[in-house]
Protein backbone atom coordinates (compact mmCIF):
# COMPACT_ATOMS: atom_id res chain seq x y z
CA UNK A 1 47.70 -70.19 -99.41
CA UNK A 2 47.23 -67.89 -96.01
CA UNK A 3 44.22 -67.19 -94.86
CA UNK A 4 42.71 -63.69 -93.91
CA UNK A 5 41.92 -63.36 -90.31
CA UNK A 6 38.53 -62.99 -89.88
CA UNK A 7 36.85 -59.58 -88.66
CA UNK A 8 34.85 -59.99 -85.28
CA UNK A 9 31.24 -59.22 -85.79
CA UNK A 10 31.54 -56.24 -83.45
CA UNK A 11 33.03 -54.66 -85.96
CA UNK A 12 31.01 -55.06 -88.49
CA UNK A 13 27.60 -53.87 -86.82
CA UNK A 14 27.64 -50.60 -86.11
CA UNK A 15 26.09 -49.27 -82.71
CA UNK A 16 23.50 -46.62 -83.18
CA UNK A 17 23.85 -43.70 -80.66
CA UNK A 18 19.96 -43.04 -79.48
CA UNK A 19 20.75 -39.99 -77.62
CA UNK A 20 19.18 -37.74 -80.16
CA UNK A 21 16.39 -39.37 -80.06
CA UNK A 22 15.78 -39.83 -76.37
CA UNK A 23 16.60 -35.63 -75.47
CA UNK A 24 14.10 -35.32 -78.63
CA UNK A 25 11.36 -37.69 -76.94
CA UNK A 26 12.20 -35.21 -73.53
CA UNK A 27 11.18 -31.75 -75.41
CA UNK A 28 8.48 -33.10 -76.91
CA UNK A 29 7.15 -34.58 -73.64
CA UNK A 30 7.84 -31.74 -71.87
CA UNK A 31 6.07 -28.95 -74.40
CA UNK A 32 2.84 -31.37 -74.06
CA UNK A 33 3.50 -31.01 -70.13
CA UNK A 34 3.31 -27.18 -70.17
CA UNK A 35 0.61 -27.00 -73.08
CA UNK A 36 -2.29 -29.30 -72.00
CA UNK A 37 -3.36 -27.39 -68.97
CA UNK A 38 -2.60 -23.88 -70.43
CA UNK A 39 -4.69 -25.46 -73.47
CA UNK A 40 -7.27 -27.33 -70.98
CA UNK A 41 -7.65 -23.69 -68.34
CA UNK A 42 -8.22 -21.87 -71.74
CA UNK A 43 -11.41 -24.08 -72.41
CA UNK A 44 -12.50 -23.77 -68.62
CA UNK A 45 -12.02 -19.97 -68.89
CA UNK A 46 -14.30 -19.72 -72.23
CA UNK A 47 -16.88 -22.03 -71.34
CA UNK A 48 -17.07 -20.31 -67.76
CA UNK A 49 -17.53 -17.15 -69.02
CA UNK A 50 -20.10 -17.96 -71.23
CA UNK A 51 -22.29 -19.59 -68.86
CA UNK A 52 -21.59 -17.76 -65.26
CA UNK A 53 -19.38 -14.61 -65.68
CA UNK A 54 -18.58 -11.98 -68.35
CA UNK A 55 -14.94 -11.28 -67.08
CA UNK A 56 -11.75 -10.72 -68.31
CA UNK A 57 -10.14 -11.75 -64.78
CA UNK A 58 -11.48 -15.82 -64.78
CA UNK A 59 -8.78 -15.78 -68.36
CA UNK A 60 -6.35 -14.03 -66.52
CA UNK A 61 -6.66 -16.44 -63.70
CA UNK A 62 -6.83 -19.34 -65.11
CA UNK A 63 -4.22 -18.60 -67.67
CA UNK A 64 -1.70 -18.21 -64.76
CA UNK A 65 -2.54 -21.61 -63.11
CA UNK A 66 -2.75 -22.99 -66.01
CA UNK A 67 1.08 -21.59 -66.46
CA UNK A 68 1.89 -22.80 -63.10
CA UNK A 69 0.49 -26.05 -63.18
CA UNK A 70 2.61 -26.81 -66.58
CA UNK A 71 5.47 -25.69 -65.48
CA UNK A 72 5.34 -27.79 -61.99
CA UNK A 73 4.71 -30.60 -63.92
CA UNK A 74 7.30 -29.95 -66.15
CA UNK A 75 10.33 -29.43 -63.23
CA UNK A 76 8.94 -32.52 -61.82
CA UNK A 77 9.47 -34.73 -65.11
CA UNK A 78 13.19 -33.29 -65.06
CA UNK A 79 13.96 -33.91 -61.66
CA UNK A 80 12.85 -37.66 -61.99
CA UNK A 81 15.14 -38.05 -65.30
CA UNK A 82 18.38 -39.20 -65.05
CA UNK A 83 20.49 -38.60 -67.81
């Protein structure tokens, strides 16, 4: 009676491609990146004007380096990834 040759294991599991998941893990990183200090100036701005000053220019301000530092962070997470 022959025998049937038998299948390597290799190709029985099948790989899993985690690429998805790992570009998935980057934007999500990256949104936090940009969003914390917008989110953190936004609370310095509000709790700034309420104690010290009553204008519209300390949101403004600290909006925009808020902005700035998110976004500085965020080009310096991409240029330390290697894909």
């Amino acid at each position: 009676m022959p025998q049937k040759p038998k299948k390597d294991n290799s190709e029985e599991t099948k790989k899993i491609d985690l690429r998805p998941l790992k570009y998935m893990g980057l934007v999500m990183q990256l949104g936090i990146t940009i969003a914390l200090p917008l989110v953190f100036m936004v609370f310095l701005a509000q709790w700034i004007m309420n104690n010290y000053l009553q204008s519209v220019w300390v949101l403004i301000i600290l909006i925009l380096s808020g902005l700035f530092v998110g976004f500085w962070n965020a080009y310096r997470l991409i240029t330390k990834m290697r894909f």
